[in-house]
Protein backbone atom coordinates (compact mmCIF):
# COMPACT_ATOMS: atom_id res chain seq x y z
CA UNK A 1 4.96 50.99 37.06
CA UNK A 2 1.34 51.32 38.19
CA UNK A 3 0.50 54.09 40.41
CA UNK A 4 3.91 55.55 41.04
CA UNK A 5 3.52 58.52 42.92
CA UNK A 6 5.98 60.83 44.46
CA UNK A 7 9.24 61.87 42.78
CA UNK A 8 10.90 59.28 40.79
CA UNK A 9 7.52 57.64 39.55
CA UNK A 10 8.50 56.52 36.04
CA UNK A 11 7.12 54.21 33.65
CA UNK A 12 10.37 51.82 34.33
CA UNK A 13 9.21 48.51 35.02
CA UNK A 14 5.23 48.51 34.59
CA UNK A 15 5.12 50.98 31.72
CA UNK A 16 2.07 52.93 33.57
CA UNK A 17 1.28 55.87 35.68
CA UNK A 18 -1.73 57.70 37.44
CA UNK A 19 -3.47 61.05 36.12
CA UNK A 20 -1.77 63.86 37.95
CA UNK A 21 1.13 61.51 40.26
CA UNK A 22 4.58 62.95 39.84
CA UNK A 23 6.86 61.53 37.85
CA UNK A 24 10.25 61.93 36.10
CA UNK A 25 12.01 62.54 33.76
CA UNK A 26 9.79 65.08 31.60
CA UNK A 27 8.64 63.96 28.55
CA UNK A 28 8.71 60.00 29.72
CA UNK A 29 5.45 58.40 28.04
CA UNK A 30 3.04 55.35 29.43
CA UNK A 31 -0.44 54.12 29.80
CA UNK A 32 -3.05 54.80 32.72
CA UNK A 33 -3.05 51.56 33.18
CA UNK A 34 -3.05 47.47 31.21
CA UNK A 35 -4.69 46.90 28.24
CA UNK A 36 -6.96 49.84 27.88
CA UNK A 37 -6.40 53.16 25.72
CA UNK A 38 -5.40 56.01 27.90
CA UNK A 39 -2.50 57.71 27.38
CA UNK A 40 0.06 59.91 29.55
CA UNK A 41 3.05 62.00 29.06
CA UNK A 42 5.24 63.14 32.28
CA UNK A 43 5.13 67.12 31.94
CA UNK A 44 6.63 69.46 34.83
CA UNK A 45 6.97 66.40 36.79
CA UNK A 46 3.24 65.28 36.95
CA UNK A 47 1.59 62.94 34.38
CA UNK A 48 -0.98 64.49 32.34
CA UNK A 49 -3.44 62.64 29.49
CA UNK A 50 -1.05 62.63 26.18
CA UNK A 51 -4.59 61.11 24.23
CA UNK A 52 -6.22 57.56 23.52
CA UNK A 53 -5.62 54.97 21.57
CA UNK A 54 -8.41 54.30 18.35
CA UNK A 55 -10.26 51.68 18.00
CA UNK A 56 -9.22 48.14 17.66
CA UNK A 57 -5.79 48.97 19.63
CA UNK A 58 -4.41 49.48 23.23
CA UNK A 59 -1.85 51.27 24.83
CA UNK A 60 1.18 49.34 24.96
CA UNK A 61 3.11 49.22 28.30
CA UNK A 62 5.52 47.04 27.13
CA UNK A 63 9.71 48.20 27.53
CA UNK A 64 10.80 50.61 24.65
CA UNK A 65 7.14 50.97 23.60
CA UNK A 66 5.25 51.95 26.63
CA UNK A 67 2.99 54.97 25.80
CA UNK A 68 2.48 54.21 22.72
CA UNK A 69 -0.59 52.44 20.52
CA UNK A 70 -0.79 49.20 19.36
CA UNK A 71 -3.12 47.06 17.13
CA UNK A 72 -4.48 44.26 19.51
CA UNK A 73 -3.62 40.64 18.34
CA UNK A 74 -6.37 38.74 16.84
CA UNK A 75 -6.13 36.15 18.61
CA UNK A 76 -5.87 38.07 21.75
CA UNK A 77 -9.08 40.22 20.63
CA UNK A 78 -12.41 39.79 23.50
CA UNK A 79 -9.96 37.85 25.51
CA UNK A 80 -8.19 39.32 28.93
CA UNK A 81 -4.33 39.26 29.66
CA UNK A 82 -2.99 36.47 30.43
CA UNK A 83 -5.80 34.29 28.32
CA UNK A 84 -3.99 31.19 25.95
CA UNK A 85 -5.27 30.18 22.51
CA UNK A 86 -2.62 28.13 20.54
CA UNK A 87 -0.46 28.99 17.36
CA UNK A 88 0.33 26.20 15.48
CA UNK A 89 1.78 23.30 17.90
CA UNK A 90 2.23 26.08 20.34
CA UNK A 91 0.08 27.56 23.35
CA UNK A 92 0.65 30.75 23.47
CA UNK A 93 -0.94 33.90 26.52
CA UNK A 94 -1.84 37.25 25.66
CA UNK A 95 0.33 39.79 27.17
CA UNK A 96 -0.93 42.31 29.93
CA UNK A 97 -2.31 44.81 27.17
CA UNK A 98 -3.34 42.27 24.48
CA UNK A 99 -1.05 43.96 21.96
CA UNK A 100 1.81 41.29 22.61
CA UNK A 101 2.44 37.22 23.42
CA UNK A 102 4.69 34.78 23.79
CA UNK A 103 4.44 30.74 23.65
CA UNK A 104 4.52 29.11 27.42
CA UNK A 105 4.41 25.62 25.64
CA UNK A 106 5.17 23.22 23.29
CA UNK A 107 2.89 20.67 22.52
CA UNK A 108 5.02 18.60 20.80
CA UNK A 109 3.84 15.37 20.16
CA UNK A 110 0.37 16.36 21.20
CA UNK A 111 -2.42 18.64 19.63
CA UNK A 112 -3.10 22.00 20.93
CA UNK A 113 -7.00 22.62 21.48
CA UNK A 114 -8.54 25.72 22.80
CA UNK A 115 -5.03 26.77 24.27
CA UNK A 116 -4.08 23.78 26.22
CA UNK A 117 -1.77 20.50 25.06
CA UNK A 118 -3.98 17.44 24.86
CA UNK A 119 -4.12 13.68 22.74
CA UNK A 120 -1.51 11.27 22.37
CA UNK A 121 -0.37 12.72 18.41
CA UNK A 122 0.16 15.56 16.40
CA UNK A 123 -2.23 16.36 13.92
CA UNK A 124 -2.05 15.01 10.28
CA UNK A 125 0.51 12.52 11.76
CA UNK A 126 0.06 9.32 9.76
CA UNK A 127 0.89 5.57 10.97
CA UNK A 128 -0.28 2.19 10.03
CA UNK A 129 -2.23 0.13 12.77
CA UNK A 130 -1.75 -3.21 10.60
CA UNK A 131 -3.09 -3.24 7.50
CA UNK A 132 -5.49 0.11 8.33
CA UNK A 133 -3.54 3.38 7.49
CA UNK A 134 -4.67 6.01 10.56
CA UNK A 135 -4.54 9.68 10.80
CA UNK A 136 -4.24 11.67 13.67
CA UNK A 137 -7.19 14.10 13.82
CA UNK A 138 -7.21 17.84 15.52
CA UNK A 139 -7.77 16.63 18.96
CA UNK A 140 -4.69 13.80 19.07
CA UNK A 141 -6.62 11.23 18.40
CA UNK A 142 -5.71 8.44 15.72
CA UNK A 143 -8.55 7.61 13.30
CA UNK A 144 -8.64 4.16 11.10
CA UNK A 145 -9.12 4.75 7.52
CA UNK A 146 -10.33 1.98 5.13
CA UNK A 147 -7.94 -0.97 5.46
CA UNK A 148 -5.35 -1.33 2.11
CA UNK A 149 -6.68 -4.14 -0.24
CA UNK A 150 -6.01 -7.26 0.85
CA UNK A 151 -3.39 -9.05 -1.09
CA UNK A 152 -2.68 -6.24 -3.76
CA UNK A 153 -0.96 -3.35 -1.38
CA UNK A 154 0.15 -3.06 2.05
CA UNK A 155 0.35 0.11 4.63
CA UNK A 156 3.84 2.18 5.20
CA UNK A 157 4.02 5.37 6.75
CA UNK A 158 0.17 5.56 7.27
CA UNK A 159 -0.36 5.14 3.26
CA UNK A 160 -1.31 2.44 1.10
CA UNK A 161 1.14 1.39 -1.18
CA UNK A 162 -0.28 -0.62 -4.08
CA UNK A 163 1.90 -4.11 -5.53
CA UNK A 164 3.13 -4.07 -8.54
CA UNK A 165 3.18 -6.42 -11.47
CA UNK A 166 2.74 -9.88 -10.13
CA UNK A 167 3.95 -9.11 -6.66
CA UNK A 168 1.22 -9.47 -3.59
CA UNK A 169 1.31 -8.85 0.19
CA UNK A 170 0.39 -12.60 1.61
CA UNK A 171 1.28 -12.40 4.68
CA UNK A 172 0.13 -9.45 5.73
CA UNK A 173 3.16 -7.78 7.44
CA UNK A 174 3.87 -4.04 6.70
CA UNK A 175 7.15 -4.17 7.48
CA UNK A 176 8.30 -6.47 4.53
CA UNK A 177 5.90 -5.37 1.31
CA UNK A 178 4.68 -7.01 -1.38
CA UNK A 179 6.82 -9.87 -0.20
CA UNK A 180 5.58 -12.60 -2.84
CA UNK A 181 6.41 -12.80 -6.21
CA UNK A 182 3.05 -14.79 -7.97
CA UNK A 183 5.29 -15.38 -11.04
CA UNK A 184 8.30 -17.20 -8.94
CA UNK A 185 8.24 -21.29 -9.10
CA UNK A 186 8.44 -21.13 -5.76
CA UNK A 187 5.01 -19.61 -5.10
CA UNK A 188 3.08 -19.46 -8.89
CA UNK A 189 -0.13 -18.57 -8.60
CA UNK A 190 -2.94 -15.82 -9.81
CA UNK A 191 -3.58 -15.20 -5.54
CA UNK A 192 -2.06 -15.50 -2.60
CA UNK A 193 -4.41 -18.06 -1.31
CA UNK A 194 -3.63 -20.15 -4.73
CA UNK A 195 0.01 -20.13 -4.91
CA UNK A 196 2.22 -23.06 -5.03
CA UNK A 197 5.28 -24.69 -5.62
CA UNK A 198 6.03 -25.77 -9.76
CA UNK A 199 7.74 -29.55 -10.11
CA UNK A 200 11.46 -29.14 -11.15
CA UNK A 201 12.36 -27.71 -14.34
CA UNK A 202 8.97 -25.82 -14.72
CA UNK A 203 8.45 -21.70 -15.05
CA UNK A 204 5.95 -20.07 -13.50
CA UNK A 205 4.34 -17.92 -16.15
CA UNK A 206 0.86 -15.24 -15.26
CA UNK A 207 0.55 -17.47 -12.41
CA UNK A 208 0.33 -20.92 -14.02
CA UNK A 209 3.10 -23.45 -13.64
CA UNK A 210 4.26 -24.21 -17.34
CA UNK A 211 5.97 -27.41 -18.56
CA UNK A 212 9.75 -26.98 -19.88
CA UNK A 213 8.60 -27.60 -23.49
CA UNK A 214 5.99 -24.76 -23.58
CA UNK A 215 8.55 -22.46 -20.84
CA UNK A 216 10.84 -20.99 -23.58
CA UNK A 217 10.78 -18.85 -26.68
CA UNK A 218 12.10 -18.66 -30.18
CA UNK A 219 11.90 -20.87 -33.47
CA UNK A 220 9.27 -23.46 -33.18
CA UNK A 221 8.55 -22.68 -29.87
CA UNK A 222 6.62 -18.74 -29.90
CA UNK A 223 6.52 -18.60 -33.81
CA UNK A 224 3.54 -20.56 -35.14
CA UNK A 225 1.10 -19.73 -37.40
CA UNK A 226 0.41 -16.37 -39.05
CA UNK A 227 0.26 -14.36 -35.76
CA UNK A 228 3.61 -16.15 -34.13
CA UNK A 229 1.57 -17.98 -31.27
CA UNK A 230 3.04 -20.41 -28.93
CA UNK A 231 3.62 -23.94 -30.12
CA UNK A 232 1.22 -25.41 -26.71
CA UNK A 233 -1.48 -22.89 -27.94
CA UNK A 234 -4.73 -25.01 -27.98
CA UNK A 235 -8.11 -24.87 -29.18
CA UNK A 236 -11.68 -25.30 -26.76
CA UNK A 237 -13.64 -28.28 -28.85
CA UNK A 238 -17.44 -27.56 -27.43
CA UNK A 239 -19.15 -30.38 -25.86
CA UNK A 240 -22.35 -31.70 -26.97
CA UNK A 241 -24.26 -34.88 -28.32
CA UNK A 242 -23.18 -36.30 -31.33
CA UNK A 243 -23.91 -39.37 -33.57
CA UNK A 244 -21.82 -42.37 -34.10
CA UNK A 245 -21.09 -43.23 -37.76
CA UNK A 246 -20.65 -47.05 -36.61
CA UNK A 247 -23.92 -47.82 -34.95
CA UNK A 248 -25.86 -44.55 -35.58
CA UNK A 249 -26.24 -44.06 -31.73
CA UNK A 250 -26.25 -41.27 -30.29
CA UNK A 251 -23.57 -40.35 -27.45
CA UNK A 252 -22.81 -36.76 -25.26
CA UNK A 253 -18.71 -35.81 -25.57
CA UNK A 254 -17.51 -33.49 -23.00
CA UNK A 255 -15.76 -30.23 -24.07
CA UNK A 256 -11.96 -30.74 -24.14
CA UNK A 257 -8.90 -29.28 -25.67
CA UNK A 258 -6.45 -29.81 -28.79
CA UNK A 259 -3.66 -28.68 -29.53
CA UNK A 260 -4.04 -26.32 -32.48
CA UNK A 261 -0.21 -27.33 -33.44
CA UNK A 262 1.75 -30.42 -33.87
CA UNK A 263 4.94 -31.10 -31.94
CA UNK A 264 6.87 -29.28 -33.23
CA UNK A 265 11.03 -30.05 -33.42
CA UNK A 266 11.91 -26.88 -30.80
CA UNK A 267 9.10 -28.05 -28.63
CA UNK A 268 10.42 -31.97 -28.60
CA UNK A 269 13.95 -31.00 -27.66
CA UNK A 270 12.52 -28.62 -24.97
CA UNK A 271 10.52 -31.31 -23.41
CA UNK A 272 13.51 -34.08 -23.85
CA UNK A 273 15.97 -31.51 -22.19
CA UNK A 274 13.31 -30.51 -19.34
CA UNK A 275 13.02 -34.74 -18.71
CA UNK A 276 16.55 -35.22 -18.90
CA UNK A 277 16.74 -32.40 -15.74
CA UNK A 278 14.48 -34.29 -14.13
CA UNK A 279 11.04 -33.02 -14.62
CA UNK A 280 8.50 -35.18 -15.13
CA UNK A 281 4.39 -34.17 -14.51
CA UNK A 282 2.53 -34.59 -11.38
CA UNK A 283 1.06 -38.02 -10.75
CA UNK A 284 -2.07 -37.66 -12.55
CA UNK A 285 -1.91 -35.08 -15.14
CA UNK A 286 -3.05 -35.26 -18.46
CA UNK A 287 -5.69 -38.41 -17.05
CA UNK A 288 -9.09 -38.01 -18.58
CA UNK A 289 -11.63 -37.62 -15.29
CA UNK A 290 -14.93 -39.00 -17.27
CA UNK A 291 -13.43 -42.46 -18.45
CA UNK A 292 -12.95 -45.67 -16.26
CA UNK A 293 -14.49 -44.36 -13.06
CA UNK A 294 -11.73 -41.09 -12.47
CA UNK A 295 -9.02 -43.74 -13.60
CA UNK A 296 -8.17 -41.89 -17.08
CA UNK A 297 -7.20 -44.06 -20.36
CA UNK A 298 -6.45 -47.37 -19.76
CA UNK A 299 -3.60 -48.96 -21.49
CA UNK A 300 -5.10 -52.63 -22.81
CA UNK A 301 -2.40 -52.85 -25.97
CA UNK A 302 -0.47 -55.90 -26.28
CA UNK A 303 3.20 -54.97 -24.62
CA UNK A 304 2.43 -51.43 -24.07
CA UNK A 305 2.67 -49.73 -20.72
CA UNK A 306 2.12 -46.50 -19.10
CA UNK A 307 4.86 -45.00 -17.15
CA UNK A 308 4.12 -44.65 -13.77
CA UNK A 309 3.70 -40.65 -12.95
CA UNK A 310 3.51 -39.87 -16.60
CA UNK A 311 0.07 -40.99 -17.58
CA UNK A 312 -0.07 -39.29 -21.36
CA UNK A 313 2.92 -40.97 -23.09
CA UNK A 314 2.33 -44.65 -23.93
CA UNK A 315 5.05 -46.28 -24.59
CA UNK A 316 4.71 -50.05 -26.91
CA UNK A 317 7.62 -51.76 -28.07
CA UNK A 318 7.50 -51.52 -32.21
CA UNK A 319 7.89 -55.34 -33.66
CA UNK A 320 10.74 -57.34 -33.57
CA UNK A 321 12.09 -55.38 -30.86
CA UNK A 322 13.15 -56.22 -27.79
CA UNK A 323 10.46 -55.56 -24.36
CA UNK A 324 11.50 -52.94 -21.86
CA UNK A 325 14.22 -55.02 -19.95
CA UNK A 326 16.17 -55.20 -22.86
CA UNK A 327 19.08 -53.26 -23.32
CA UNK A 328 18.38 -52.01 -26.72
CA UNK A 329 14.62 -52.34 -26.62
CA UNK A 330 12.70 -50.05 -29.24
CA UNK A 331 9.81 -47.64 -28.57
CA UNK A 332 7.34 -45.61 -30.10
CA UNK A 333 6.38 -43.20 -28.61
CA UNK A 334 2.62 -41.35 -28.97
CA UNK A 335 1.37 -38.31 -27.09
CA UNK A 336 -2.07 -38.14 -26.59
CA UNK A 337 -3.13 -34.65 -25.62
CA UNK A 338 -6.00 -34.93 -23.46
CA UNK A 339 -7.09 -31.78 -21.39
CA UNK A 340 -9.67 -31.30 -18.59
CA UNK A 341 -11.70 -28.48 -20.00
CA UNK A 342 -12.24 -27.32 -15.95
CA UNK A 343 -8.68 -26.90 -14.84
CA UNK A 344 -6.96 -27.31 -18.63
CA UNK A 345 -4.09 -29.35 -17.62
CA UNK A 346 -2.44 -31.53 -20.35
């Protein structure tokens, strides 16, 4: 205790003592006083100077050490007693002699700056704020980062997360991922902004709906030619200006497409069993844009028809047989492949 005089003065409860105060029992050790370096030693009853601390400690007055040196913290060090600084998530106050500390609070759920609990986070915390991951900084404070790519990865747990294979966040919510599927019928497409329902009976395949007869693999469907390429594999014809044989004239052709391989028997029964299901293609497919004003081939042929919704089979009745009312009428049937070079639909 400080300046205890009189018998009885012991280093008890304070852990110090005054130069040449009595004080009991003999031999009983403290400090002349908090958080400097003298020391004293009770001898004949009276305390008496028992040396000083070195450098770079104090005399520590604390229970079952008082008398004796200690290194001062390094945190505590040019600070005076009772003086905070934080540890970690912690504030923690320098003891009376600077040699000792203990935490007075948590700042849990904060960040601890300059010995006091302040900001609404912890640091290093991550969150997402939308699509923008954030980080809390050292003073509780979130900070945006750069928004996740748009479309191609999302935000969970304050961290992009990138889609994979043909998956894409579309609609923007965290909380449900890459929630489309660009290779699904449902929603085929190369983007989200692109995406859309195939007609019944067709796959969706890298984001283009595909007809049932070029939809499956195996013989005569994958296998043609030399390097086993799909049977609907066609060919870009450049464009340019060319010369008539018949009148000599000269004329411009726009690029198109061909089909580099004939029907072949796997394709036909693919295409036969995808009709039969009840696919058919969108009104207007396969029509040639540049002839007859947007309005595609034009069937003039005596008999012949086009199927409404079809558009490249013709169908004519082969002679002698009956027309299309009949019930055992005869067709022939031609496929004209005719492709938009722009958006290369048959």
């Amino acid at each position: 205790m400080s300046g205890s005089g009189g018998v009885g003065g012991t280093p008890g409860s304070g852990g110090t003592g005054t130069l040449g105060e009595r004080c009991a029992p003999n031999g009983a050790l403290a400090c002349a006083g908090h958080a400097q370096g003298a020391q004293l030693i009770c001898d004949g009853g009276t305390w008496k100077a028992n040396g000083t601390c070195r450098v770079g400690e104090k005399c520590d007055t604390s229970a079952g050490c008082q008398g004796l040196c200690a290194p001062i913290l390094p945190a505590c060090a040019g600070k005076v007693p009772g003086a905070s600084y934080c540890e970690g998530q912690g504030v923690e106050q320098c003891g009376p002699d600077l040699v000792t500390a203990e935490e007075v609070e948590s700042c849990a759920g904060q960040a601890c700056v300059n010995g006091a609990c302040v900001g609404s986070c912890e640091p290093g915390t991550l969150r997402c704020n939308g699509a923008a991951p954030q980080q809390c900084d050292g003073t509780g404070t979130w900070r945006d980062a750069a928004p996740c790519p748009a479309g191609t990865a999302y935000c969970s747990a304050g961290l992009c997360q990138a889609c994979t294979g043909s998956t894409r966040d579309c609609d923007g919510e965290p909380s449900n991922g890459c929630e489309v599927n660009l290779n699904d019928p449902s929603a085929c497409g190369s983007n989200c902004s692109n995406r859309k329902a195939c007609r019944i009976g067709e796959v969706c395949t890298s984001g283009a709906c595909v007809a049932p007869s070029c939809a499956t693999s195996g013989p005569g469907k994958s296998d043609c030619g030399p390097n086993s390429e799909s049977r609907c594999t066609s060919l870009l014809v450049q464009g340019g200006e060319t010369t008539t044989l018949a009148s000599g004239t000269t004329a411009t052709v726009s690029s198109y497409r061909l089909d580099k391989y004939e029907v072949t028997v796997g394709r036909f029964r693919a295409f036969v069993d995808g009709w039969v299901g009840n696919w058919c293609p969108a009104a207007g497919a396969g029509k040639h844009t540049h002839l007859n004003g947007g309005a595609g081939l034009v069937n003039s042929g005596a008999g012949g028809r086009l199927r409404a919704g079809v558009g490249h089979v013709m169908e004519q009745p082969v002679a002698g047989g009956q027309d299309d009312v009949g019930q055992h009428a005869h067709f022939q049937l031609r496929r004209f492949h005719v492709f938009d070079v722009d958006t290369e639909r048959q």
